[in-house]
C-alpha atoms as a PDB file:
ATOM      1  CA  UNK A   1      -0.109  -2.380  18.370  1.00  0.00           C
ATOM      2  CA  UNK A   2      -1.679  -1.989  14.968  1.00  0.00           C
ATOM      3  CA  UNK A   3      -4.556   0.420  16.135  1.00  0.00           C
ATOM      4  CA  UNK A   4      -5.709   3.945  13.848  1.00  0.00           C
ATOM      5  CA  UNK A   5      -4.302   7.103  14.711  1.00  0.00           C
ATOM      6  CA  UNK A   6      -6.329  10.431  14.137  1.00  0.00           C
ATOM      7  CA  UNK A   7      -4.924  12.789  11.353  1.00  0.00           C
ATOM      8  CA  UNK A   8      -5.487  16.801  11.196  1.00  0.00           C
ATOM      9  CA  UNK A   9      -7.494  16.019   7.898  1.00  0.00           C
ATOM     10  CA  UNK A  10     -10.691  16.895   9.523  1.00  0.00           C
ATOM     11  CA  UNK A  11     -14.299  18.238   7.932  1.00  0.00           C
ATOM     12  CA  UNK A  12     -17.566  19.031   8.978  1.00  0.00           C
ATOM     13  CA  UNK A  13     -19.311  17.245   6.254  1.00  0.00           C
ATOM     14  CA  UNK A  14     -20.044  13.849   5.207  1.00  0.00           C
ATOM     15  CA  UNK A  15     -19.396  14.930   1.521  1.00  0.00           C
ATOM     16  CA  UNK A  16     -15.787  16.908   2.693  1.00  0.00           C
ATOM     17  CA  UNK A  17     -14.428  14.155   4.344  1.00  0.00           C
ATOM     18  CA  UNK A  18     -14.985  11.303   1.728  1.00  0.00           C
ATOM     19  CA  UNK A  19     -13.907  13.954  -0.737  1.00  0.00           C
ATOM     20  CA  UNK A  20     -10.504  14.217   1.488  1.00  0.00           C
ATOM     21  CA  UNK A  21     -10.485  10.611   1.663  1.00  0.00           C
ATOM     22  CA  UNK A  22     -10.746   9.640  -2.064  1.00  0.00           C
ATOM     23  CA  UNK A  23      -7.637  11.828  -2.539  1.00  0.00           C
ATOM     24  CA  UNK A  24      -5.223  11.028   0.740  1.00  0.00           C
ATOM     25  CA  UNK A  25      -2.914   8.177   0.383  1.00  0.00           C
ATOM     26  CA  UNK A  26      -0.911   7.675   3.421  1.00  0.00           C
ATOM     27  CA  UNK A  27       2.771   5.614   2.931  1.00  0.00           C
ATOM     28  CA  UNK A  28       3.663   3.138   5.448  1.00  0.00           C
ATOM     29  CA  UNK A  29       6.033   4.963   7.989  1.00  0.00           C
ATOM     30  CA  UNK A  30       8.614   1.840   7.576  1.00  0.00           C
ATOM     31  CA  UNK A  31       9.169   0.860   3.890  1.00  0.00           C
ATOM     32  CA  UNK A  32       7.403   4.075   2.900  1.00  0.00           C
ATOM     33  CA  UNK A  33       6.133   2.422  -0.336  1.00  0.00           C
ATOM     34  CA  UNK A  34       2.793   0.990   0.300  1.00  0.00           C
ATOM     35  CA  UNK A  35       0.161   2.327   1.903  1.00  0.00           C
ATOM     36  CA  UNK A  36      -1.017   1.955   5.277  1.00  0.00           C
ATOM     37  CA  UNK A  37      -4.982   1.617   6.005  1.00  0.00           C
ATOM     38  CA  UNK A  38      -6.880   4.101   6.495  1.00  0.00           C
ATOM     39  CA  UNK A  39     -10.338   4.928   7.569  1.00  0.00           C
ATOM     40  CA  UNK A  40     -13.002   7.743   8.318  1.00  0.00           C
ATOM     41  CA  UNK A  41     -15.218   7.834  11.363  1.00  0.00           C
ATOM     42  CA  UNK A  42     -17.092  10.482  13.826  1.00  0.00           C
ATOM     43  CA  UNK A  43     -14.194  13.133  15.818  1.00  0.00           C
ATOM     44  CA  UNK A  44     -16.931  14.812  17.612  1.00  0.00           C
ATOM     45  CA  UNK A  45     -21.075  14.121  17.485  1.00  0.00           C
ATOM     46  CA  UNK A  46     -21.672  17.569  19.148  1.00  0.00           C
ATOM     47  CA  UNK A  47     -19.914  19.791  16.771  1.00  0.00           C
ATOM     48  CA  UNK A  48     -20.337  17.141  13.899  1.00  0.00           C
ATOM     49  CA  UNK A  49     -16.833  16.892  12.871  1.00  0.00           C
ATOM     50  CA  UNK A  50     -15.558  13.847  10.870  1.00  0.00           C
ATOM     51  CA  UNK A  51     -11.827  12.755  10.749  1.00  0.00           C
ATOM     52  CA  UNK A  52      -9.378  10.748   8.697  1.00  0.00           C
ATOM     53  CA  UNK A  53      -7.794   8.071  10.618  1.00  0.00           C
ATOM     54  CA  UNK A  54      -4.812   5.898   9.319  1.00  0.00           C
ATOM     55  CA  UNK A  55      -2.221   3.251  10.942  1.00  0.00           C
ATOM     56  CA  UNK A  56       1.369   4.180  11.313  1.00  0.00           C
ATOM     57  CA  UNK A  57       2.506   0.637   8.852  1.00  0.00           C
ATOM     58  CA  UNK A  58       1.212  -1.543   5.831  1.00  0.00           C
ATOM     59  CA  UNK A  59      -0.013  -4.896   6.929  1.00  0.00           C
ATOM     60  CA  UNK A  60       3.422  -6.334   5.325  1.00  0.00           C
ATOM     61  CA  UNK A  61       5.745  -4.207   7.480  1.00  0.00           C
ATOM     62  CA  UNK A  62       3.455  -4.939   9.989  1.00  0.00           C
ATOM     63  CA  UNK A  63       3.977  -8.847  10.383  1.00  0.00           C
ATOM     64  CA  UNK A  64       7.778  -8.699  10.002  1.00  0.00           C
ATOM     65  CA  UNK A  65       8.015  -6.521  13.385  1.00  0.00           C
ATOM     66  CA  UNK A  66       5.248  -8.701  14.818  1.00  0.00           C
ATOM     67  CA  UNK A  67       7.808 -11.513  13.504  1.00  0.00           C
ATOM     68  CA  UNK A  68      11.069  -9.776  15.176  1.00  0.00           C
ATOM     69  CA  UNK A  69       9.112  -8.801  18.288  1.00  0.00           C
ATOM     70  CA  UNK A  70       8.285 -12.870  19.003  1.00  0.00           C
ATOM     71  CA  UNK A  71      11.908 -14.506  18.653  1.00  0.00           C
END
């Protein structure tokens, strides 16, 4: 499935995390040349704690294993 994974880049601020996020760039764990998406969103709302999320593949790599998988 292409779903987001959580990453140990983690902060407790708005500002720290989109700091972290303008300067991560996370390669595609197939062709390991483009990137793959990534995202930030809410770890915990008690302790506010923000986290980087990202998917395992580029959307490119992506499709041909989607493409494999159904033939």
């Amino acid at each position: 499935m292409y779903e987001y994974y959580d990453t140990s880049y983690t902060s407790r601020t708005v500002n720290g995390i989109k700091e972290l996020y303008e300067t991560l760039h996370f390669a595609c764990n197939d062709c390991k040349t483009r990137r793959a998406d990534s995202k930030m969103a809410v770890q915990d709302t008690h302790y506010p704690t923000f986290v980087i999320m990202r998917k395992n593949f580029c959307s490119d790599c992506w499709m041909k294993n989607m493409n494999k998988n159904s033939g």
